[in-house]
PDB file of N, CA and C in Angstrom:
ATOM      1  N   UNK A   1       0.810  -1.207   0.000  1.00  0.00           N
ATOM      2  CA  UNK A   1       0.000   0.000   0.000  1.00  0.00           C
ATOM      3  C   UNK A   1       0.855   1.275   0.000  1.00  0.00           C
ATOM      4  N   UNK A   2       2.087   1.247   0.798  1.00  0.00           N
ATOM      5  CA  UNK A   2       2.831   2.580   0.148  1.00  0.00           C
ATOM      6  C   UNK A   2       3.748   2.533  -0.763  1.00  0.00           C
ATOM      7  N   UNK A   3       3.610   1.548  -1.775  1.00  0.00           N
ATOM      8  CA  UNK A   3       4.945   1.217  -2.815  1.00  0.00           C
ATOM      9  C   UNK A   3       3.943   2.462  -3.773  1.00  0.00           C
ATOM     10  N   UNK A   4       5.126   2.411  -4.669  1.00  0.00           N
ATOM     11  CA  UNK A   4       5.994   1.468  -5.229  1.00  0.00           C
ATOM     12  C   UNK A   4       7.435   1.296  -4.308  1.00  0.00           C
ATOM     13  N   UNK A   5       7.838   0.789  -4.135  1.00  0.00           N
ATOM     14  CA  UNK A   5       9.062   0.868  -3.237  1.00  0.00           C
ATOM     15  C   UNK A   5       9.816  -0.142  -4.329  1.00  0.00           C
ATOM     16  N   UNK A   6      11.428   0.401  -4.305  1.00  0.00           N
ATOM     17  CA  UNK A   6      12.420   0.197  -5.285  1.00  0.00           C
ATOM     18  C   UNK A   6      13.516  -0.532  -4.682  1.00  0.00           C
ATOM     19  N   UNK A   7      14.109  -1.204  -4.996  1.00  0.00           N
ATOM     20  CA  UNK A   7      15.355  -1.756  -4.579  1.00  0.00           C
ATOM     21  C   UNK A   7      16.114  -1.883  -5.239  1.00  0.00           C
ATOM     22  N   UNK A   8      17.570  -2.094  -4.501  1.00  0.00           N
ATOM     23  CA  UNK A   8      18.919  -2.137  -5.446  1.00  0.00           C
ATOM     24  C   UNK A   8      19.931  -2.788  -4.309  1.00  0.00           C
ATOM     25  N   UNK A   9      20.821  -3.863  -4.798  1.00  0.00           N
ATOM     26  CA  UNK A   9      21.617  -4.449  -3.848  1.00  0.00           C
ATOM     27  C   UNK A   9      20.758  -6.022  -3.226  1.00  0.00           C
ATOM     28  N   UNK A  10      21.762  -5.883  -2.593  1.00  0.00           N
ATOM     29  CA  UNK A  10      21.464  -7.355  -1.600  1.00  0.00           C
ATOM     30  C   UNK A  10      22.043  -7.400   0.055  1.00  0.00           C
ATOM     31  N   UNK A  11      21.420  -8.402   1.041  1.00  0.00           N
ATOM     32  CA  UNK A  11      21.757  -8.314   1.881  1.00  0.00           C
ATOM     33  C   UNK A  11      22.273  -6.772   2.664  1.00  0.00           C
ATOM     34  N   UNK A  12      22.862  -7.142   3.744  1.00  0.00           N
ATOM     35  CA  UNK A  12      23.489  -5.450   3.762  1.00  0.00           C
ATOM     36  C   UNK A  12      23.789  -4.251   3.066  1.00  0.00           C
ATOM     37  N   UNK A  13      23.974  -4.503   1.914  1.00  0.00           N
ATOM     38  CA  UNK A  13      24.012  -3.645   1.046  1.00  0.00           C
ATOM     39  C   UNK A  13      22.413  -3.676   0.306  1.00  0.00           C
ATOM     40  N   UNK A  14      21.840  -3.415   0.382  1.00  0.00           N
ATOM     41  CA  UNK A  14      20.110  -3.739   0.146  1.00  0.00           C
ATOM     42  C   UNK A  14      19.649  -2.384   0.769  1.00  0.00           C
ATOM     43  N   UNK A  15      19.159  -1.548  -0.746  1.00  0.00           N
ATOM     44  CA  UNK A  15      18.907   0.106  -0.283  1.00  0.00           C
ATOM     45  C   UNK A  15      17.564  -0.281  -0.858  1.00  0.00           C
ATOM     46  N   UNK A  16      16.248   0.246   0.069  1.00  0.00           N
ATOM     47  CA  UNK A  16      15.398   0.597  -0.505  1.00  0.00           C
ATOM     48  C   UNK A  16      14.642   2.012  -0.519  1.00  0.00           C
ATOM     49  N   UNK A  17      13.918   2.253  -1.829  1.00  0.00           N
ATOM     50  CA  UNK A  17      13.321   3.847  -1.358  1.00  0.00           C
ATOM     51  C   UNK A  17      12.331   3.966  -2.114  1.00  0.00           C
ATOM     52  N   UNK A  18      11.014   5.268  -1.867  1.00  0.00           N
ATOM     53  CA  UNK A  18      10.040   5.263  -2.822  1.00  0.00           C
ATOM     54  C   UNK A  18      10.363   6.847  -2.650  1.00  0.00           C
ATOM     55  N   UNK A  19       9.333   7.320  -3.828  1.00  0.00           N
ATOM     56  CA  UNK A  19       9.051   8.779  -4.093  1.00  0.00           C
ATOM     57  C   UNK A  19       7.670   9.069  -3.525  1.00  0.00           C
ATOM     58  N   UNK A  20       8.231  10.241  -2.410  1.00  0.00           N
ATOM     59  CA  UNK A  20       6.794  10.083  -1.764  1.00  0.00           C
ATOM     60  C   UNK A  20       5.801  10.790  -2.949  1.00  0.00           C
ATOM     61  N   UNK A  21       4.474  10.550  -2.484  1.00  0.00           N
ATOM     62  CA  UNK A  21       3.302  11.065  -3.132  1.00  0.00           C
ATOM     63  C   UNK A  21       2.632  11.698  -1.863  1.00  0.00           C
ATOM     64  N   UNK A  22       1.365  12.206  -2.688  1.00  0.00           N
ATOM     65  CA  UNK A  22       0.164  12.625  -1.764  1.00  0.00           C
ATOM     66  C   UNK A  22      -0.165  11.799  -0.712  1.00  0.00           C
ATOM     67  N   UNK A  23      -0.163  10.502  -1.483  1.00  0.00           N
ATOM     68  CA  UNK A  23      -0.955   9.464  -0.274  1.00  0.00           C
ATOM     69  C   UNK A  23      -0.397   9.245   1.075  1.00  0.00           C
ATOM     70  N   UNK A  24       1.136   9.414   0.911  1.00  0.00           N
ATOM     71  CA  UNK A  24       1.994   9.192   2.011  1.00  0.00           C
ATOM     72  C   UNK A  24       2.068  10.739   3.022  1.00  0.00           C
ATOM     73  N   UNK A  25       1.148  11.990   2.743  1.00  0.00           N
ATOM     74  CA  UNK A  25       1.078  13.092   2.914  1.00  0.00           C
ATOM     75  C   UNK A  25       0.268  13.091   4.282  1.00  0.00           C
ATOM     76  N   UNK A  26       0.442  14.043   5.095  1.00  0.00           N
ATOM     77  CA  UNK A  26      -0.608  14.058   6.591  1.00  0.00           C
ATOM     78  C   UNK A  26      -1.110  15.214   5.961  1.00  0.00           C
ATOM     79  N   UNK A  27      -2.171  15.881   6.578  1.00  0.00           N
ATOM     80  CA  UNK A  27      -2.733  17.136   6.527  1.00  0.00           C
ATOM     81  C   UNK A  27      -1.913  18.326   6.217  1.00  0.00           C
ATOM     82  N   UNK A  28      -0.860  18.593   6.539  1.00  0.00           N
ATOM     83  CA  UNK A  28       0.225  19.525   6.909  1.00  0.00           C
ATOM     84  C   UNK A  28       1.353  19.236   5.641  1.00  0.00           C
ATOM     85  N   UNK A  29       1.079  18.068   4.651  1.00  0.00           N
ATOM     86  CA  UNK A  29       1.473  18.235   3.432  1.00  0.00           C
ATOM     87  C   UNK A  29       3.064  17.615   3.474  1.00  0.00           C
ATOM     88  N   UNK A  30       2.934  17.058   4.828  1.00  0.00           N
ATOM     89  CA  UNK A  30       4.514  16.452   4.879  1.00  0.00           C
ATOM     90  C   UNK A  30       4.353  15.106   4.707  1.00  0.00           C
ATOM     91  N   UNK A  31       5.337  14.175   4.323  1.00  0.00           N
ATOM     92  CA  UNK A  31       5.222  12.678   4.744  1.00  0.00           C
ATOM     93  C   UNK A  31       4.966  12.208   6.022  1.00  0.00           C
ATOM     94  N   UNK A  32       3.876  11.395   6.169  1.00  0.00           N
ATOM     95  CA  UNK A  32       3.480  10.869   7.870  1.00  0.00           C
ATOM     96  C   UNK A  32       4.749   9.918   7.802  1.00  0.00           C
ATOM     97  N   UNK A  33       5.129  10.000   9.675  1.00  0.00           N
ATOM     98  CA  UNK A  33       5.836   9.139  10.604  1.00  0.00           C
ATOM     99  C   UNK A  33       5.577   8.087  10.216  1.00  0.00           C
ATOM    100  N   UNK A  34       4.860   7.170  10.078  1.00  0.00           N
ATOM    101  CA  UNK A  34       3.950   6.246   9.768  1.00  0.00           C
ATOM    102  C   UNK A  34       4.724   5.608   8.530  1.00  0.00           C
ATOM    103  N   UNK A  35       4.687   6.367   7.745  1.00  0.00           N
ATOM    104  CA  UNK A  35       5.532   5.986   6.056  1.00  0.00           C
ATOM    105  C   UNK A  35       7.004   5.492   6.315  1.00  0.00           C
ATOM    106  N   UNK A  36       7.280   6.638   7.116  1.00  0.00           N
ATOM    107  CA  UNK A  36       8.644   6.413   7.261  1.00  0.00           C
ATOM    108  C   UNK A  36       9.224   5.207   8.634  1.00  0.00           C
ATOM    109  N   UNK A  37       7.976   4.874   9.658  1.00  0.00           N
ATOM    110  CA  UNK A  37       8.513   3.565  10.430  1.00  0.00           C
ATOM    111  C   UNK A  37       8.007   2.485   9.409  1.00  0.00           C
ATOM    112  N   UNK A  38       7.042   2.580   8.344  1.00  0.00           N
ATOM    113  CA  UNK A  38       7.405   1.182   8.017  1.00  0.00           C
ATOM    114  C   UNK A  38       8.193   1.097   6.969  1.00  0.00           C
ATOM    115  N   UNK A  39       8.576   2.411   6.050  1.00  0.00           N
ATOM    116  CA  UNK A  39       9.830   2.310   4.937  1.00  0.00           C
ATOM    117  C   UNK A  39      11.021   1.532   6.173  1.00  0.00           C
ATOM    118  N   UNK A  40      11.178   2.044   7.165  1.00  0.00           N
ATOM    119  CA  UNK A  40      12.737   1.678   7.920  1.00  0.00           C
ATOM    120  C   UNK A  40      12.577   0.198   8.256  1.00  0.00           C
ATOM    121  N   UNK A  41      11.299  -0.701   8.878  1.00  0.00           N
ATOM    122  CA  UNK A  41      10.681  -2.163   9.144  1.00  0.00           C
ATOM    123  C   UNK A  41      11.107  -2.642   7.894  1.00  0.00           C
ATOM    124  N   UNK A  42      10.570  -2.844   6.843  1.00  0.00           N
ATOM    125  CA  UNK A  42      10.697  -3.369   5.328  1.00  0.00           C
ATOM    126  C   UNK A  42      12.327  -3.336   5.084  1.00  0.00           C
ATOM    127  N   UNK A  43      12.896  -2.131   5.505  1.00  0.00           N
ATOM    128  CA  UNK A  43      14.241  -2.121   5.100  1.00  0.00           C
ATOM    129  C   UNK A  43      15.341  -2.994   6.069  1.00  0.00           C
ATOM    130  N   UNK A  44      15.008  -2.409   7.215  1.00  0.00           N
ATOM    131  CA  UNK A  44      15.920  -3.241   7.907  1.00  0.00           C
ATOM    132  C   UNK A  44      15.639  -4.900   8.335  1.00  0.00           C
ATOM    133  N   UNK A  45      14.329  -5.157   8.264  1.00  0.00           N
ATOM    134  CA  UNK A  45      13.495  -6.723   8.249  1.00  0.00           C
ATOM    135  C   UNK A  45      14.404  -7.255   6.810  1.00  0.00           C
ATOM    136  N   UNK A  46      14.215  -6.763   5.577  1.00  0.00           N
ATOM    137  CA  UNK A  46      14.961  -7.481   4.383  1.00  0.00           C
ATOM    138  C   UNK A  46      16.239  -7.420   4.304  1.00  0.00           C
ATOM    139  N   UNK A  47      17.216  -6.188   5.397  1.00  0.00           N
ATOM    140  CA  UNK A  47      18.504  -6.684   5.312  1.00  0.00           C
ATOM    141  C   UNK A  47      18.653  -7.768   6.305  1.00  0.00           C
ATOM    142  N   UNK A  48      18.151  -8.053   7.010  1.00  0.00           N
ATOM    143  CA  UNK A  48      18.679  -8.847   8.244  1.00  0.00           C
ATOM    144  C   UNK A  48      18.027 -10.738   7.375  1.00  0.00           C
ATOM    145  N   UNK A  49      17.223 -10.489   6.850  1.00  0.00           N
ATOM    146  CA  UNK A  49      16.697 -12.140   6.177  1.00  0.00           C
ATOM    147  C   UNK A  49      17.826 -12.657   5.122  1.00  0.00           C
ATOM    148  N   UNK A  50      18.236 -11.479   4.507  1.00  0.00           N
ATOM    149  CA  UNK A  50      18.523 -11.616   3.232  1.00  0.00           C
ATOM    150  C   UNK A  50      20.239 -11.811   3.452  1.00  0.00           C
ATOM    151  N   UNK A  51      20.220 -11.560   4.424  1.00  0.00           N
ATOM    152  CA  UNK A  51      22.054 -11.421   4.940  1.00  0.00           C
ATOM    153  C   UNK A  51      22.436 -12.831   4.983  1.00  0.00           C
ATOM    154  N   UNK A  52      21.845 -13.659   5.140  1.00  0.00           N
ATOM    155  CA  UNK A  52      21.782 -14.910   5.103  1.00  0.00           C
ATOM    156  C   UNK A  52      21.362 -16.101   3.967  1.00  0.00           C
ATOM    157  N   UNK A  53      22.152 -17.255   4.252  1.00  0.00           N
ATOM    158  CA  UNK A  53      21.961 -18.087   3.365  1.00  0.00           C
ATOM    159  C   UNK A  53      21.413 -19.666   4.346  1.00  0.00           C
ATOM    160  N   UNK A  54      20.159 -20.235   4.008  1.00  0.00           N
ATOM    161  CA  UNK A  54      19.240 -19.893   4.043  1.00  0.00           C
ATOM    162  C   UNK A  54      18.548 -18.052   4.458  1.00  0.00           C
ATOM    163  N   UNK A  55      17.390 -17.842   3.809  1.00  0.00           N
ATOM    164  CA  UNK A  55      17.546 -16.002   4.647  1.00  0.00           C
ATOM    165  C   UNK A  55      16.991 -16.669   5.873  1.00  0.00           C
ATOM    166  N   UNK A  56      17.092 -15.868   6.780  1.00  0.00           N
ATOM    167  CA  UNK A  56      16.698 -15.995   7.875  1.00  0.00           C
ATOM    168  C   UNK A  56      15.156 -15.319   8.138  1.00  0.00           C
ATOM    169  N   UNK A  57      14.701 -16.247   9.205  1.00  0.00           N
ATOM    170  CA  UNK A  57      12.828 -15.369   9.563  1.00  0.00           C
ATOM    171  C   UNK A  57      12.729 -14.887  10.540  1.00  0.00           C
ATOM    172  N   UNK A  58      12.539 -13.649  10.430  1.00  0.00           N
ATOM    173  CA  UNK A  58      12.243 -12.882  12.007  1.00  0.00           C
ATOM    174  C   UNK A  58      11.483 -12.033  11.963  1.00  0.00           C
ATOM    175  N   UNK A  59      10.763 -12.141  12.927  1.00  0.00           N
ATOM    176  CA  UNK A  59       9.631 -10.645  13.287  1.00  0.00           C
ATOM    177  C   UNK A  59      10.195  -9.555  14.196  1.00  0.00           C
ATOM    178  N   UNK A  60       9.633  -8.717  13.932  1.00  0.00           N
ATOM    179  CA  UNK A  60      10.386  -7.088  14.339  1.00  0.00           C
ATOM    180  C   UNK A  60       9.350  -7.393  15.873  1.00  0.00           C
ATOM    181  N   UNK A  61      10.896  -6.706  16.703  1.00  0.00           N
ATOM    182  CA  UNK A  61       9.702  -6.899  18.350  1.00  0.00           C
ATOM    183  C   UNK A  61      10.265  -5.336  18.556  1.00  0.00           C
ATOM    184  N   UNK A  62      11.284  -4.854  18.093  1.00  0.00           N
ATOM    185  CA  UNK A  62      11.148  -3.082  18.468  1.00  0.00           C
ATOM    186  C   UNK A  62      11.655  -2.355  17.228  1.00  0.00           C
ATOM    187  N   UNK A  63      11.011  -1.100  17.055  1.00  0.00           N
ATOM    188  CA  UNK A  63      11.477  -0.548  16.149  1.00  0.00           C
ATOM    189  C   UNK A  63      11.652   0.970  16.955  1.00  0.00           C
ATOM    190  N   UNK A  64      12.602   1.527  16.530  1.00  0.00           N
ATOM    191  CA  UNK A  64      12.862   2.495  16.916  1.00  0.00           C
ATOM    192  C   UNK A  64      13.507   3.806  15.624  1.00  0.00           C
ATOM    193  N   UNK A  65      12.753   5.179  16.133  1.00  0.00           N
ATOM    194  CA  UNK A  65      13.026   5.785  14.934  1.00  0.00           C
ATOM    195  C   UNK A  65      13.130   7.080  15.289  1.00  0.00           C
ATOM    196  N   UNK A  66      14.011   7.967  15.398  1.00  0.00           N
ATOM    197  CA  UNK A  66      14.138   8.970  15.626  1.00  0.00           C
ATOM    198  C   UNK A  66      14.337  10.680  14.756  1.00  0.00           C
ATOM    199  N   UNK A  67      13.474  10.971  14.412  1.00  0.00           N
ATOM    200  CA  UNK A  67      12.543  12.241  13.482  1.00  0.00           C
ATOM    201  C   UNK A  67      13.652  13.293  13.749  1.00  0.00           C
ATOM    202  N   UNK A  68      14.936  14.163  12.430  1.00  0.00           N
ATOM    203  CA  UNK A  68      15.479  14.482  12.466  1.00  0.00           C
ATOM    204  C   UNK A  68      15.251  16.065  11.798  1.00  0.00           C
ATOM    205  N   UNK A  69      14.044  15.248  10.690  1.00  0.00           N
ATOM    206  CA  UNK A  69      13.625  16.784   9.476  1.00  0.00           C
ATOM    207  C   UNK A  69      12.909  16.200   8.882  1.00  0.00           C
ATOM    208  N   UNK A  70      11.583  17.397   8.552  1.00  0.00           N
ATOM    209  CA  UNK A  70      10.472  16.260   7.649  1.00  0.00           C
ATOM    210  C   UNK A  70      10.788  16.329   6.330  1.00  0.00           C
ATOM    211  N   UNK A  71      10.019  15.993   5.533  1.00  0.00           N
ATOM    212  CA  UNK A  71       9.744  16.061   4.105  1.00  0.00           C
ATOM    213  C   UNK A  71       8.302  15.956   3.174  1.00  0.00           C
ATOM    214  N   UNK A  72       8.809  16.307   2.120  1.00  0.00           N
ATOM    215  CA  UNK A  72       7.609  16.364   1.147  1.00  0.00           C
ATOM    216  C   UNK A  72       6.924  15.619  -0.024  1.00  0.00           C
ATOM    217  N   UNK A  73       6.269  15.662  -0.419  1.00  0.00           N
ATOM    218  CA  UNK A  73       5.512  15.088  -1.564  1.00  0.00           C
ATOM    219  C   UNK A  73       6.703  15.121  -2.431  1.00  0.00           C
ATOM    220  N   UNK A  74       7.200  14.237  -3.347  1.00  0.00           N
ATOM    221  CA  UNK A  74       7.943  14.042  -4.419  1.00  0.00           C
ATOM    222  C   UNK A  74       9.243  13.983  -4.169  1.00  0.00           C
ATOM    223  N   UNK A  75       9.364  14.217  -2.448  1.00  0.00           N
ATOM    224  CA  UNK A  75      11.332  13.688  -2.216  1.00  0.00           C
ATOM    225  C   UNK A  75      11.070  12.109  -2.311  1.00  0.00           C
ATOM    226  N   UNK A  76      12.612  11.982  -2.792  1.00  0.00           N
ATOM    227  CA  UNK A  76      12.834  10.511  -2.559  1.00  0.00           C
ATOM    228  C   UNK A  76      13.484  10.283  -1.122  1.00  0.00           C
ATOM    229  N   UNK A  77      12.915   9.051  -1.052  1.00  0.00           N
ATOM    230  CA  UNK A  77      13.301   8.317   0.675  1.00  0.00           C
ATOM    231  C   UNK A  77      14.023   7.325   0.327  1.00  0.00           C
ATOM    232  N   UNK A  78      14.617   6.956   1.010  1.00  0.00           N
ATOM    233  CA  UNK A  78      15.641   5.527   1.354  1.00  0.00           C
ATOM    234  C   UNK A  78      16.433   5.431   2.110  1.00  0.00           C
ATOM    235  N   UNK A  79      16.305   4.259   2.722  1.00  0.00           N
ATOM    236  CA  UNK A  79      17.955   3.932   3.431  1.00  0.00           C
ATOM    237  C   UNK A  79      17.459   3.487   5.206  1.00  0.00           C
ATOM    238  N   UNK A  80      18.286   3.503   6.293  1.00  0.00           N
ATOM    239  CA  UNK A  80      18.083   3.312   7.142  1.00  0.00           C
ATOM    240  C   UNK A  80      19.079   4.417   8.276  1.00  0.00           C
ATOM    241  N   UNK A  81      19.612   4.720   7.870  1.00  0.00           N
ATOM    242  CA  UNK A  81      19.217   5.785   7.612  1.00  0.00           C
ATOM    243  C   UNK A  81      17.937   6.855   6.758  1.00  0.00           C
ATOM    244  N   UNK A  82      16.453   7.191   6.885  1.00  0.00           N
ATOM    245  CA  UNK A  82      15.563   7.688   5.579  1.00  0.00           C
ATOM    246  C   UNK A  82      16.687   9.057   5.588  1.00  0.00           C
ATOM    247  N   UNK A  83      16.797   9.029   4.088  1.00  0.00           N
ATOM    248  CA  UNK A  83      17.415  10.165   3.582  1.00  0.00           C
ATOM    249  C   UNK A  83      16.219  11.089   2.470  1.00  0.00           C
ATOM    250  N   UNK A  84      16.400  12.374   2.795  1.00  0.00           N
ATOM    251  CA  UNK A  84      15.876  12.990   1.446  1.00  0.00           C
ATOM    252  C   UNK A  84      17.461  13.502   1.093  1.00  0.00           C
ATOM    253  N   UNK A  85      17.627  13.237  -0.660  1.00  0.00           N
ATOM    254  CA  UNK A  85      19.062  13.584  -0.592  1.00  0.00           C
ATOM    255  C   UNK A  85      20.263  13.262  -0.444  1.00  0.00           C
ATOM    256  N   UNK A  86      21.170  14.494   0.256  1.00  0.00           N
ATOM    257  CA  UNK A  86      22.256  14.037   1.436  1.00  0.00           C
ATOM    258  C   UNK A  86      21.696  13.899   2.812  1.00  0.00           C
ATOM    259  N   UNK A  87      20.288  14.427   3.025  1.00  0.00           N
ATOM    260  CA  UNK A  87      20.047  15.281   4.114  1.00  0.00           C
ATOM    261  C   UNK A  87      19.518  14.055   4.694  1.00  0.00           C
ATOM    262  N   UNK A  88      20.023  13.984   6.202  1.00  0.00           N
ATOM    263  CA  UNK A  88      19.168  12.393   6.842  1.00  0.00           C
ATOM    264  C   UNK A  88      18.173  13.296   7.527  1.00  0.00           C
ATOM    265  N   UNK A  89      17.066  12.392   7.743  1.00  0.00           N
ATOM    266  CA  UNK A  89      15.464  13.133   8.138  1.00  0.00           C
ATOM    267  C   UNK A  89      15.313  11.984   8.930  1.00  0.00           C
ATOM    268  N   UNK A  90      15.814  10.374   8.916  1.00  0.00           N
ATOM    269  CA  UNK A  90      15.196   9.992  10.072  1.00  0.00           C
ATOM    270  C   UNK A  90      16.472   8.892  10.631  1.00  0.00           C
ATOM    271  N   UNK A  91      16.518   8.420  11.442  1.00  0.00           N
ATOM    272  CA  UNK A  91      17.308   7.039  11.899  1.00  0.00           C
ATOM    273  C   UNK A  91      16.505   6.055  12.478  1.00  0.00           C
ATOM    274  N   UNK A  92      16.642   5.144  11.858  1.00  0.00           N
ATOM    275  CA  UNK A  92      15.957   4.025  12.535  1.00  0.00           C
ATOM    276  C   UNK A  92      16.993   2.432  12.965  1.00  0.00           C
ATOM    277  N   UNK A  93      16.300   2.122  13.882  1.00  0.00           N
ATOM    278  CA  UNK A  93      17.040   0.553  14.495  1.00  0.00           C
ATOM    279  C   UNK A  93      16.179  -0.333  14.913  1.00  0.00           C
ATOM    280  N   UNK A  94      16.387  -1.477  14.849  1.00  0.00           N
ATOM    281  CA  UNK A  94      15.570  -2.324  15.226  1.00  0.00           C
ATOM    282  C   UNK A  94      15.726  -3.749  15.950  1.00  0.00           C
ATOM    283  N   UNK A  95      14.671  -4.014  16.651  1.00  0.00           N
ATOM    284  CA  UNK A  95      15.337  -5.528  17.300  1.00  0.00           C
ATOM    285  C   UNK A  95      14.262  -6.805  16.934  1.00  0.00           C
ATOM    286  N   UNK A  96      15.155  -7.914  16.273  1.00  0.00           N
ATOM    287  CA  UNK A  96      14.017  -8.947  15.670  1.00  0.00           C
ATOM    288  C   UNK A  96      14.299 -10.344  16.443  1.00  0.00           C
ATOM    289  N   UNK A  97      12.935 -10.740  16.554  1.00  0.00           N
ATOM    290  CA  UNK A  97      12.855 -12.341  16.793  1.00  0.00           C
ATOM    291  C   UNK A  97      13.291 -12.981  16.164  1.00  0.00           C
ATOM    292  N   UNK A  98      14.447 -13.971  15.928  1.00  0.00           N
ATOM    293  CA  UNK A  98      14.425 -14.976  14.759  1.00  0.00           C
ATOM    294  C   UNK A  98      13.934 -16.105  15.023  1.00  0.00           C
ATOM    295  N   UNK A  99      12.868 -16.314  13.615  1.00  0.00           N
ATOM    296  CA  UNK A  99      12.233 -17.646  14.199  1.00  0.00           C
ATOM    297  C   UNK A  99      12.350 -18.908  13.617  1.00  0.00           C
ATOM    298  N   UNK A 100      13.590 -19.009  12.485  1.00  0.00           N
ATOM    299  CA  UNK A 100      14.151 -19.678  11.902  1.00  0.00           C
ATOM    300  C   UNK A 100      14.181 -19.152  10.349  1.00  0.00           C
ATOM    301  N   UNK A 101      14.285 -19.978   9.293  1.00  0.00           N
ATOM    302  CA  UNK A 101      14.792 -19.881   7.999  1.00  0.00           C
ATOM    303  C   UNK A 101      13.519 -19.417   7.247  1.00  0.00           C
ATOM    304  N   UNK A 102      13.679 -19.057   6.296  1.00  0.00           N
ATOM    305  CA  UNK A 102      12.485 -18.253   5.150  1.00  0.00           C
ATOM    306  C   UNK A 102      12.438 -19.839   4.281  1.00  0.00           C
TER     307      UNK A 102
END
C-alpha cells in the first residue's frame, strides 16, 4: 500500500526507497511518521533475512526511529538511515525475533 518501493543491492548492502506522493502526505502536506517507520521495518526486516543463506525469519519486536527533518511530496526516501538527498530526516534501528529460515 505505500509502494511502489524500489530496490537495489542485496543483503546489507540492500537500499530501498520510494518517491513520496500525496498518499503518504498528513494534513500539513509532509510525509506521515507512519511511512517512514514502516519504509525503515521493510528495510531493515529485508537486510537482516537476506544477509543470510538460508535467509533468515524474524519478526520485528522493536522498532525504533528517531525524526530528524520532515519532508515532502515528491522527495525521494531511502535507506536506514531515511534520507531525502544528502540530508538524513530519520534514523531508525531495530530488534528482531528470529524464528528460523524463510
Amino acid at each position: 500500500m505505500i509502494g511502489p518501493v524500489y530496490s537495489r543491492g542485496k543483503g546489507r548492502d540492500l537500499v530501498l526507497g520510494l518517491r513520496a506522493g500525496q498518499k503518504h502526505c498528513n494534513m500539513r502536506g509532509t510525509v506521515h511518521g507512519g511511512i517512514l517507520a514502516t519504509l525503515a521495518d521493510i528495510t531493515i526486516g529485508y537486510s537482516l533475512a537476506f544477509s543470510t543463506e538460508p535467509p533468515t525469519a524474524a519478526v520485528t519486536t522493536n522498532l525504533t526511529l528517531d525524526f530528524l527533518s520532515g519532508t515532502q511530496k515528491g522527495d525521494w526516501l531511502g535507506n536506514c538511515y531515511i534520507t531525502r538527498g544528502a540530508e538524513r530526516i530519520a534514523r531508525a534501528s531495530a530488534v528482531f525475533l528470529v524464528t528460523g529460515s524463510l
